[in-house]
N, C-alpha and C. Protein backbone atom coordinates (compact mmCIF):
# COMPACT_ATOMS: atom_id res chain seq x y z
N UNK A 1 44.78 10.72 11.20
CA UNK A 1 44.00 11.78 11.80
C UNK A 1 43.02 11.23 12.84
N UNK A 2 42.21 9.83 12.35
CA UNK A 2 41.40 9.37 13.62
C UNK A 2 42.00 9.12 14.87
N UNK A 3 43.38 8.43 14.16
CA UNK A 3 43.90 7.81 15.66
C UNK A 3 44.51 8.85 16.49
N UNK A 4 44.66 10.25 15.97
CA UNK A 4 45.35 11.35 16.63
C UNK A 4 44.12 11.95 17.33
N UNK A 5 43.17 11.92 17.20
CA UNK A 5 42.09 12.60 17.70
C UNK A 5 41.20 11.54 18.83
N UNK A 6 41.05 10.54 18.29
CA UNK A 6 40.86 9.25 19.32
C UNK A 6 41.95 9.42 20.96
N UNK A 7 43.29 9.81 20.27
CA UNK A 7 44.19 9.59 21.74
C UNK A 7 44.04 10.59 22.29
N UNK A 8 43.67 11.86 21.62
CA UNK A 8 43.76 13.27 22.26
C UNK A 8 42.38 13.07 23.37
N UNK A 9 41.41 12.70 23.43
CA UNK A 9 40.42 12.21 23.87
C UNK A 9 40.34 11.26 24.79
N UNK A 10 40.87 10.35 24.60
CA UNK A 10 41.19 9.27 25.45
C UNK A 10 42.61 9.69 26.60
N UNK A 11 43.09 10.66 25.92
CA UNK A 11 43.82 10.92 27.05
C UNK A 11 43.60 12.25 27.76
N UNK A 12 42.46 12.80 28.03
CA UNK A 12 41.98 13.94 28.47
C UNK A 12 40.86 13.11 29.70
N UNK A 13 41.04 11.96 29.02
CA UNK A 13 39.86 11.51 30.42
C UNK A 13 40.65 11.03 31.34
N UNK A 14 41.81 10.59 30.93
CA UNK A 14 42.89 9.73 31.63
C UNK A 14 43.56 11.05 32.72
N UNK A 15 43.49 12.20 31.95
CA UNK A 15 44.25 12.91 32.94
C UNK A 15 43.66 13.72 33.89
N UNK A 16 42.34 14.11 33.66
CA UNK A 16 41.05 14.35 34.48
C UNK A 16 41.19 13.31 36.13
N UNK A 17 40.95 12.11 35.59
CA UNK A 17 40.89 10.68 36.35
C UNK A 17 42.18 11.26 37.41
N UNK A 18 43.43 10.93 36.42
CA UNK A 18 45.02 10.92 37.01
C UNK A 18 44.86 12.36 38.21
N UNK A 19 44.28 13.27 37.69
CA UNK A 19 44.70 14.78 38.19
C UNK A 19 43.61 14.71 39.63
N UNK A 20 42.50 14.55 39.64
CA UNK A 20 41.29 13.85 40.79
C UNK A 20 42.22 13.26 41.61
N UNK A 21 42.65 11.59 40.98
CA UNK A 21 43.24 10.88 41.80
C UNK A 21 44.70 11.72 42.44
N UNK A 22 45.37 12.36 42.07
CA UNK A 22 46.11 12.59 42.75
C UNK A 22 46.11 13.88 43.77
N UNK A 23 45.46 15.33 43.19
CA UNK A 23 44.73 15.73 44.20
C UNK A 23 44.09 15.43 45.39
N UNK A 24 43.35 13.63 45.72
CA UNK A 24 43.43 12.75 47.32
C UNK A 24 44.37 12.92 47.44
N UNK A 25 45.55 12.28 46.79
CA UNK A 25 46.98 11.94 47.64
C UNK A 25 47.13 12.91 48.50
N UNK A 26 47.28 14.20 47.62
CA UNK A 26 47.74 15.43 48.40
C UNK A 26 46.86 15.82 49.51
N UNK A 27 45.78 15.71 49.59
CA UNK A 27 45.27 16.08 50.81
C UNK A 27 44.95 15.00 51.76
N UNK A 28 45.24 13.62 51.71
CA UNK A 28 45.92 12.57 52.05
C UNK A 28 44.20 11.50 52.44
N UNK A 29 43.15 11.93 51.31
CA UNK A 29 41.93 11.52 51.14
C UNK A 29 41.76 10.13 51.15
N UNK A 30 42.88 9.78 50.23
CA UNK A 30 42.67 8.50 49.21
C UNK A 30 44.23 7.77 50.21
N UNK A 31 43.68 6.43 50.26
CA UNK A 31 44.44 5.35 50.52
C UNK A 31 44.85 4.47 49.81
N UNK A 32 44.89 4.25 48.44
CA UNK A 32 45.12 3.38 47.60
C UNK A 32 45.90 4.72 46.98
N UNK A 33 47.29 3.16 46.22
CA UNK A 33 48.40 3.77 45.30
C UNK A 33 48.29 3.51 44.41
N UNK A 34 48.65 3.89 43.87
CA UNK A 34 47.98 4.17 41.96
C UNK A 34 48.34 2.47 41.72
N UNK A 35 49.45 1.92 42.17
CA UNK A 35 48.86 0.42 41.97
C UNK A 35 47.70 0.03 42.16
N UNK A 36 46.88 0.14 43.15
CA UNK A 36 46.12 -0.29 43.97
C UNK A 36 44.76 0.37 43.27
N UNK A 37 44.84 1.86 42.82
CA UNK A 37 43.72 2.06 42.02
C UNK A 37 43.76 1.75 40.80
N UNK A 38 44.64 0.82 39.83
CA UNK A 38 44.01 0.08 38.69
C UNK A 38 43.69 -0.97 39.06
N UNK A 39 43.83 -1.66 40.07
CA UNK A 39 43.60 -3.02 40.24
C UNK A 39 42.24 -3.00 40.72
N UNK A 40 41.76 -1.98 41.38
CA UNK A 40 40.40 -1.77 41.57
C UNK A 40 39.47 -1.33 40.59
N UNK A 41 40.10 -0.61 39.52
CA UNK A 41 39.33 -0.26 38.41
C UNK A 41 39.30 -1.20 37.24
N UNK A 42 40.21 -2.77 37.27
CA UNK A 42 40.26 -3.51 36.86
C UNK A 42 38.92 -4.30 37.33
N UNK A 43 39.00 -4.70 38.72
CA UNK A 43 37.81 -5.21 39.22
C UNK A 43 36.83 -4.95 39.02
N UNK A 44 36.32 -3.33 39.01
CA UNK A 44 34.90 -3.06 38.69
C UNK A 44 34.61 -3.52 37.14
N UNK A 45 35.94 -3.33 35.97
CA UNK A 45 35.18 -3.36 35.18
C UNK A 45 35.05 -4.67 34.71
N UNK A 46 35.72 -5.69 35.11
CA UNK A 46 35.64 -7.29 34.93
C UNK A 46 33.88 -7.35 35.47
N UNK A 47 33.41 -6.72 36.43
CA UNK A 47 32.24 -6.92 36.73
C UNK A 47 32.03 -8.55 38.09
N UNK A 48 32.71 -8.27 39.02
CA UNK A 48 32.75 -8.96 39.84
C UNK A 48 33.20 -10.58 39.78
N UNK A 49 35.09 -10.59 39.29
CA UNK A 49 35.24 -11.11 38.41
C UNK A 49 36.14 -12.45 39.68
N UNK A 50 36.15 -13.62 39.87
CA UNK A 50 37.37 -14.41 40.66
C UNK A 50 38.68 -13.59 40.62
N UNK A 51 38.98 -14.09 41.27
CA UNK A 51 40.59 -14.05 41.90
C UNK A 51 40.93 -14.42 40.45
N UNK A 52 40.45 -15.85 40.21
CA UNK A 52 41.92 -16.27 39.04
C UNK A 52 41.63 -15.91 37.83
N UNK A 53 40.55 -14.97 37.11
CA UNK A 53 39.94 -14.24 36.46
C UNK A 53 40.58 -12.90 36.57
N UNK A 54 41.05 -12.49 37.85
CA UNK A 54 41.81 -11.10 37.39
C UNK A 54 43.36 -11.07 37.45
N UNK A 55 43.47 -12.12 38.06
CA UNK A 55 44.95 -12.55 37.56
C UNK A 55 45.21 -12.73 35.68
N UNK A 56 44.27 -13.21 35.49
CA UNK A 56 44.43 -14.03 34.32
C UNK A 56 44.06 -12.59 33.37
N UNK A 57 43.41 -11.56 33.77
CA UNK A 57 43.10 -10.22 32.85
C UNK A 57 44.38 -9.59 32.52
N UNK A 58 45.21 -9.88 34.12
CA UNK A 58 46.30 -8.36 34.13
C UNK A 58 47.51 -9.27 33.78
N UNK A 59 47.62 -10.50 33.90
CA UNK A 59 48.88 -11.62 33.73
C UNK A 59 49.88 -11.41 34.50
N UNK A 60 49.13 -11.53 35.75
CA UNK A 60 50.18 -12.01 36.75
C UNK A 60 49.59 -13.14 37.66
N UNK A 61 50.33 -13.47 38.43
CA UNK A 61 50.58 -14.41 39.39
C UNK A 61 49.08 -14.93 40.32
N UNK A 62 48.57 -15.80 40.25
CA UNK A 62 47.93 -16.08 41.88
C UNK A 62 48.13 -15.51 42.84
N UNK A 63 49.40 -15.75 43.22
CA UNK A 63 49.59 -15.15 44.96
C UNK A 63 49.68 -14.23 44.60
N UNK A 64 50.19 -13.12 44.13
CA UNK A 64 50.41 -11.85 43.69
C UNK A 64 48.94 -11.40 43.24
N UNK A 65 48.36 -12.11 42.43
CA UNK A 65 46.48 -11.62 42.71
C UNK A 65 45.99 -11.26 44.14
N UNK A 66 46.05 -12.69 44.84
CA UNK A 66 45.79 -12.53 45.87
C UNK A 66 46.51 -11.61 46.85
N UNK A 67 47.31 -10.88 46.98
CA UNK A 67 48.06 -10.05 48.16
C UNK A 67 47.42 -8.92 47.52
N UNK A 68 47.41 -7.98 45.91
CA UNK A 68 46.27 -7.52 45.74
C UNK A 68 44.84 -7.73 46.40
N UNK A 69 44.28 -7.95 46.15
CA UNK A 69 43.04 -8.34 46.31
C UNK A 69 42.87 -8.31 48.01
N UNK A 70 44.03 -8.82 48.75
CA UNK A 70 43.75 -8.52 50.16
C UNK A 70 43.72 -7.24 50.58
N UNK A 71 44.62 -6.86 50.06
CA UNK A 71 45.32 -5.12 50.35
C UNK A 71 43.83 -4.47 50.15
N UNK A 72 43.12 -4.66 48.88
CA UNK A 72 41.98 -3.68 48.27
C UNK A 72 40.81 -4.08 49.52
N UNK A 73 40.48 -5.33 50.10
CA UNK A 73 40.03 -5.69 51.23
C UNK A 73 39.82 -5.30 52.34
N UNK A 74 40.97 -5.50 52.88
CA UNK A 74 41.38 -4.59 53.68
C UNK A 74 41.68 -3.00 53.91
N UNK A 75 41.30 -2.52 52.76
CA UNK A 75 41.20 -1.01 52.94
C UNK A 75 39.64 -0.50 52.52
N UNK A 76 38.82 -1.90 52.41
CA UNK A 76 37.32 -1.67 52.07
C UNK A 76 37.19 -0.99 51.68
N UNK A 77 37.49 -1.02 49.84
CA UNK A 77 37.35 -0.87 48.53
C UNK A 77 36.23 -1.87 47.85
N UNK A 78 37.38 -3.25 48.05
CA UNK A 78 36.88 -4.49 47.29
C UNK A 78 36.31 -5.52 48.53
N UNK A 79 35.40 -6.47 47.89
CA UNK A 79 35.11 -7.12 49.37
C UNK A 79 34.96 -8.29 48.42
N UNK A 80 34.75 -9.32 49.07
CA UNK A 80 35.11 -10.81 48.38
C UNK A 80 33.76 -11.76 48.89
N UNK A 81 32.82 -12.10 47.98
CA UNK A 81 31.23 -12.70 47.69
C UNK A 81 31.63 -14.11 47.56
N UNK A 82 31.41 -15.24 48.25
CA UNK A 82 31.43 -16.59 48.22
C UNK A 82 30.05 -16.63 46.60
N UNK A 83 31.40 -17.61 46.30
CA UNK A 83 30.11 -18.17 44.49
C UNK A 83 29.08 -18.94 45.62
N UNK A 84 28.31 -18.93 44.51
CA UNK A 84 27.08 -19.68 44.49
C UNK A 84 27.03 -21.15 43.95
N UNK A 85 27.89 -21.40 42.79
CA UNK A 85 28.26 -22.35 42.45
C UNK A 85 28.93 -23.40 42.80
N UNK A 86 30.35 -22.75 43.65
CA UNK A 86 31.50 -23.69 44.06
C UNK A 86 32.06 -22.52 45.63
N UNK A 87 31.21 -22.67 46.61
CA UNK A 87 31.73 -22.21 47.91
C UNK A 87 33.12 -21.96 48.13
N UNK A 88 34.16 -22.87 47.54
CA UNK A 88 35.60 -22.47 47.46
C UNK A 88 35.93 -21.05 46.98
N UNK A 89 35.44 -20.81 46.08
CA UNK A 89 35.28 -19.67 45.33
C UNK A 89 35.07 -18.19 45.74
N UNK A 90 35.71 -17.12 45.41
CA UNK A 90 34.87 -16.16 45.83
C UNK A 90 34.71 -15.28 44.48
N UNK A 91 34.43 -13.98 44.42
CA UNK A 91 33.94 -12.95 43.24
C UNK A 91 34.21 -12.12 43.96
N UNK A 92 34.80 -10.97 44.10
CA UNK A 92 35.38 -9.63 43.62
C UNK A 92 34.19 -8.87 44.09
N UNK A 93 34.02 -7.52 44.66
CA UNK A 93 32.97 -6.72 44.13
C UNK A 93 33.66 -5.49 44.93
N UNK A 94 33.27 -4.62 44.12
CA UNK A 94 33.69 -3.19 44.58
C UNK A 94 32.72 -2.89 45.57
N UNK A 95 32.82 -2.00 46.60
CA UNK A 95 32.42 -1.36 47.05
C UNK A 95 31.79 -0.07 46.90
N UNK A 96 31.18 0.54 48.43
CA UNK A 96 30.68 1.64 47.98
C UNK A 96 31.74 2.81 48.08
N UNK A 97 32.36 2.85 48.91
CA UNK A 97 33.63 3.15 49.00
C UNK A 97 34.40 3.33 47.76
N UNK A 98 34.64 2.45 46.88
CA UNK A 98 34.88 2.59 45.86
C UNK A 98 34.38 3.67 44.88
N UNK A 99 32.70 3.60 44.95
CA UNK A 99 32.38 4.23 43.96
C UNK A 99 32.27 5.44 44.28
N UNK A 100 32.18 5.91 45.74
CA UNK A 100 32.69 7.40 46.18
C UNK A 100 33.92 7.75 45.51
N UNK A 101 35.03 7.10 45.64
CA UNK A 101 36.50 7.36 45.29
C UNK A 101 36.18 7.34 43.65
N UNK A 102 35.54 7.11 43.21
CA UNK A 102 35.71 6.54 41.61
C UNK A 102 34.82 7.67 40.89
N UNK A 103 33.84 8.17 41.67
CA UNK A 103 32.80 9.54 41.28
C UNK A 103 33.65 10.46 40.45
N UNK A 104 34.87 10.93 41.05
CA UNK A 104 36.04 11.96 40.05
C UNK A 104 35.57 11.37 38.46
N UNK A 105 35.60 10.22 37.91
CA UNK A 105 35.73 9.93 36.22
C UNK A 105 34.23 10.06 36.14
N UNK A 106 33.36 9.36 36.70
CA UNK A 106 32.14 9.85 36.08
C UNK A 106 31.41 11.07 36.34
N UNK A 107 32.14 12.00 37.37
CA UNK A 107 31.60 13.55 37.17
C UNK A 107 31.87 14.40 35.94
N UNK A 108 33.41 13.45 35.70
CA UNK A 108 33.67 14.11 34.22
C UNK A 108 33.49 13.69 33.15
N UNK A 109 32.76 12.35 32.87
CA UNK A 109 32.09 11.61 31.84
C UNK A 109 30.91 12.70 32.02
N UNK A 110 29.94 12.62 32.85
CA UNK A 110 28.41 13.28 32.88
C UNK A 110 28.72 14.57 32.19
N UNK A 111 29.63 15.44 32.48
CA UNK A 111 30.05 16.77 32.43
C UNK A 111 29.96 16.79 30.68
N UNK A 112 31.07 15.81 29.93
CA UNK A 112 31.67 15.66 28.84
C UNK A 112 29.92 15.54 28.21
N UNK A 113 29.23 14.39 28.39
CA UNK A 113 27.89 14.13 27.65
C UNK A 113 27.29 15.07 27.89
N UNK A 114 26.91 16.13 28.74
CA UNK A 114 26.28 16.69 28.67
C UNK A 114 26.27 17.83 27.54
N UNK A 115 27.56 18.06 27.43
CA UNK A 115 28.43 19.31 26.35
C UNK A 115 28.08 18.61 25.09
N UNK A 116 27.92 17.66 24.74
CA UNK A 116 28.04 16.82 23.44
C UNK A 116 26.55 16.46 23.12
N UNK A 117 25.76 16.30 24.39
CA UNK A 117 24.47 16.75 23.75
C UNK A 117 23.88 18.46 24.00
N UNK A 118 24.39 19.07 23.95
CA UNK A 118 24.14 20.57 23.94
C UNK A 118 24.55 21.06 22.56
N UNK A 119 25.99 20.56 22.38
CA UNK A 119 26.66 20.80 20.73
C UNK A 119 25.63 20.17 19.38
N UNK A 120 25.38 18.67 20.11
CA UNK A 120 25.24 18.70 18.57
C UNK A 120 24.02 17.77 18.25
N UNK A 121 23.36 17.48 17.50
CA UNK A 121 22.05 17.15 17.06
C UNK A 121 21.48 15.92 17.91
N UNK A 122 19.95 15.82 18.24
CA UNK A 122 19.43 14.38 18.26
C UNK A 122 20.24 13.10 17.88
N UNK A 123 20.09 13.28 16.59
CA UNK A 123 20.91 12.33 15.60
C UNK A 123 22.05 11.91 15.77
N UNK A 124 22.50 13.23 15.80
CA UNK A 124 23.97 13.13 15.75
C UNK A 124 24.64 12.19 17.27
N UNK A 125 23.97 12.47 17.98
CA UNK A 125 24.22 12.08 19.54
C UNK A 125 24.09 10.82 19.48
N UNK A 126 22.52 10.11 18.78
CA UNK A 126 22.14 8.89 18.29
C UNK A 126 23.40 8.26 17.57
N UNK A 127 24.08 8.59 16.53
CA UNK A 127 24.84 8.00 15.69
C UNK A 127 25.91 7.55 16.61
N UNK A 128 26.91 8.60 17.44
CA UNK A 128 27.80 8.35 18.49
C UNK A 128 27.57 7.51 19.34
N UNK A 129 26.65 7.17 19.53
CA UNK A 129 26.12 6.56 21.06
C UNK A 129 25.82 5.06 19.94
N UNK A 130 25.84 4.80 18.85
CA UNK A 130 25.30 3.77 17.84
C UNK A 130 27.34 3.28 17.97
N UNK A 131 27.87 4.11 17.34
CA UNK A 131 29.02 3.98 16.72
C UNK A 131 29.88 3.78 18.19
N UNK A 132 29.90 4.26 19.19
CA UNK A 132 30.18 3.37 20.58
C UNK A 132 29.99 2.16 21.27
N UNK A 133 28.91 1.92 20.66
CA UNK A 133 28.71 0.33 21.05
C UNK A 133 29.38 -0.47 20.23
N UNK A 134 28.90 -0.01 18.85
CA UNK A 134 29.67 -1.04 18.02
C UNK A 134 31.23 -0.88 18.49
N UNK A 135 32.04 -0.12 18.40
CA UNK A 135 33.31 -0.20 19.00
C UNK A 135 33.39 -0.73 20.30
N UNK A 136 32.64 -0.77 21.07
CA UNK A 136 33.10 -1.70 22.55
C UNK A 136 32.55 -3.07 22.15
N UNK A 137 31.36 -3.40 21.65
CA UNK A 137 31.24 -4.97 21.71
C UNK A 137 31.55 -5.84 20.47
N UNK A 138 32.16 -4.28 19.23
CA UNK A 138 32.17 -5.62 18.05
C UNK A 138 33.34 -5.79 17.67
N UNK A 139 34.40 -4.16 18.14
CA UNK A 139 35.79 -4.17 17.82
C UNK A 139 36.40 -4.02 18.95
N UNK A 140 36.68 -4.07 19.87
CA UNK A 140 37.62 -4.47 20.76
C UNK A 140 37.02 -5.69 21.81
N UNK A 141 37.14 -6.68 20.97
CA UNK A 141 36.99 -7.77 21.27
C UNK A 141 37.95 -8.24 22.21
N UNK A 142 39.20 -8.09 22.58
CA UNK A 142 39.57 -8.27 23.75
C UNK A 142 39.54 -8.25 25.01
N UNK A 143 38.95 -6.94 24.99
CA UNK A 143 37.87 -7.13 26.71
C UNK A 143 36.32 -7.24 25.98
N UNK A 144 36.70 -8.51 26.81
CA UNK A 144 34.97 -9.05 27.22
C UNK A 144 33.94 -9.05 27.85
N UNK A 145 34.40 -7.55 28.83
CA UNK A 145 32.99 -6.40 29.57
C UNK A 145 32.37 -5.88 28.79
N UNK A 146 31.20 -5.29 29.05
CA UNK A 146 30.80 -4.51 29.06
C UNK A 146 30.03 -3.75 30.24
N UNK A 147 30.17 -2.42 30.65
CA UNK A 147 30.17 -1.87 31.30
C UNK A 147 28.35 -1.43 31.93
């Protein structure tokens, strides 16, 4: 029953997101292909992550990172920050551009919290917002963002 209600949820944001994003296509807004917009939504949430850092997230290739990563560049999405550490280097960072294009999921995140603190108690909001963290930083330990 959790995990049926967990996906019903998780996939209502997914299709919100999906239905936004493809509504650009159609009015020919958006320049990135749905390849191109996970690899950017990969980036933001690595949190301004190397080249061989998001290769190494999605498990693919170097060069194939990189021809990503140019493409998202070049359509000034993603833009590429020399480290501080090792000048060879660069870091990832989304743009603002991006976060215009990316506004669709969090108009409907804001939308969703807002309904959920209207429904239901102080507390109750407290407990969710308790019981969310612990699920992003203590059980899905596989991604190692946090947002």
């Amino acid at each position: 029953m959790l995990e049926k209600a967990f996906n019903e949820v998780y996939t209502k944001f997914k299709l919100n997101f999906y239905r936004g994003v493809f509504g650009r296509l159609q009015e020919r807004e958006a320049s990135l292909s749905a390849t191109e917009t996970f690899a950017v939504e990969v980036i933001y949430a690595l949190k301004e992550p190397t080249v061989s850092e998001f290769a190494e997230c999605l498990q693919i290739s170097q060069p194939n990172a990189t021809y990503k990563v140019n493409a998202l560049v070049k359509k000034g999405y993603v833009e590429k920050i020399n480290s501080l550490n090792d000048k060879r280097e660069y870091h990832l960072k989304v743009t603002q551009k991006f976060h215009d294009y990316y506004a669709i999921n969090y108009s409907y995140i804001n939308t969703v919290m807002q309904r959920i603190r209207e429904h239901f108690t102080v507390e109750e909001v407290a407990q969710f917002e308790k019981m969310l963290s612990i699920i992003s930083n203590e059980l899905m330990t596989e991604n190692k963002t946090s947002l």
